[in-house]
Protein backbone atom coordinates (compact mmCIF):
# COMPACT_ATOMS: atom_id res chain seq x y z
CA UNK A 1 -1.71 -2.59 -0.39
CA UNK A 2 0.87 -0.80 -2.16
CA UNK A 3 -0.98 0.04 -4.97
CA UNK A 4 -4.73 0.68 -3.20
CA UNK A 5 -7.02 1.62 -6.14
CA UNK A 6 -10.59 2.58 -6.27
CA UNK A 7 -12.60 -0.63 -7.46
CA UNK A 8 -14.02 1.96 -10.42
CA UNK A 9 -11.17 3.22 -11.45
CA UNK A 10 -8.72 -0.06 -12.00
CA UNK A 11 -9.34 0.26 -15.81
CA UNK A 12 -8.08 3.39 -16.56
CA UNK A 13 -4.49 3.96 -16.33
CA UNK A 14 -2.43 7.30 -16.55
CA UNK A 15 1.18 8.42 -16.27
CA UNK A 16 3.11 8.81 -12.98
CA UNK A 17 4.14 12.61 -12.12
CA UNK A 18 7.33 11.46 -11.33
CA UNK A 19 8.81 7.94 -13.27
CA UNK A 20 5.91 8.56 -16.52
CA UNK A 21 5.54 5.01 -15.88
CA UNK A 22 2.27 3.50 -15.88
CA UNK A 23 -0.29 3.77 -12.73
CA UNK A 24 -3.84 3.17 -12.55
CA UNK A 25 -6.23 5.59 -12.17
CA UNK A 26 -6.66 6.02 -8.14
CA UNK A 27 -3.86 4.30 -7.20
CA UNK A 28 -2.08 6.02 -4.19
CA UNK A 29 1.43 5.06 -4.92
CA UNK A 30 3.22 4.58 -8.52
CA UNK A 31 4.48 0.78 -8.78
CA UNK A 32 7.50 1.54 -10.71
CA UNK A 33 9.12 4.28 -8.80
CA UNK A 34 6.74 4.21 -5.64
CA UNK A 35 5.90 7.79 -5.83
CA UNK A 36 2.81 9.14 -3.82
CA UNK A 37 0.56 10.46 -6.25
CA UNK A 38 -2.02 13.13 -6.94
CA UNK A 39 -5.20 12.59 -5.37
CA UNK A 40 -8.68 10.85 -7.07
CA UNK A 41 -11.71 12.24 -6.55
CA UNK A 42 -12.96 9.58 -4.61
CA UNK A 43 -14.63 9.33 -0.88
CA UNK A 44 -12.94 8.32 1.49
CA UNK A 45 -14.42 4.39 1.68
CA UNK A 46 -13.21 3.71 -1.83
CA UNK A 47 -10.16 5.40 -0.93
CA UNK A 48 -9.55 3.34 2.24
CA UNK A 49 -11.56 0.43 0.69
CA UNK A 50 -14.38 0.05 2.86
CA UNK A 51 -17.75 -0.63 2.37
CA UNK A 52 -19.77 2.44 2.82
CA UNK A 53 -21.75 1.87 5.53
CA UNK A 54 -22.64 2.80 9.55
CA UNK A 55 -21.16 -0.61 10.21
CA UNK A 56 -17.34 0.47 9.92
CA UNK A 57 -15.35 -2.53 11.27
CA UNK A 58 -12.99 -0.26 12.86
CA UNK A 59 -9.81 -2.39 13.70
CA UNK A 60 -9.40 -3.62 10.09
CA UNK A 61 -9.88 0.12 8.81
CA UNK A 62 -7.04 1.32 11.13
CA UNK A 63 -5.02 -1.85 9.86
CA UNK A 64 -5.65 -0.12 6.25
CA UNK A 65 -5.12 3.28 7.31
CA UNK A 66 -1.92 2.92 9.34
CA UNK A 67 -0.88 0.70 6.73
CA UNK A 68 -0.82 3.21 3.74
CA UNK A 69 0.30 5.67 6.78
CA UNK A 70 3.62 3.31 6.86
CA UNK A 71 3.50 3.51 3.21
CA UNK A 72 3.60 7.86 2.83
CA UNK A 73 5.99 8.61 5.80
């Protein structure tokens, strides 16, 4: 998951802050150089990739979450 994007957002691409390589549009880390960067405005299901719902199947969304956790520190 080291490029998590929003489903709505994987046409759009834009430059990374860092490289000025190509990233997607919600992606959370840059592909080329693998810098974090700037924040979507999305929730935080698309975000994490979850379905939005009361249902939360909560050990795969702490596999997601501690995975991109792993990823930033």
């Amino acid at each position: 998951m080291a490029n998590a994007v929003a489903p709505d957002l994987k046409a759009a691409m834009k430059a990374c802050w860092s490289c000025k390589g190509p990233v997607k549009a919600g992606a959370l880390f840059c592909a080329t150089c693998k810098a974090v960067q700037p924040p979507a405005a999305v929730d935080h299901y698309q975000r994490l990739g979850v379905e939005m719902t009361f249902d939360v199947d909560v050990p795969a969304l702490d596999r997601v979450y501690f995975d991109l956790q792993r990823q930033l520190h």
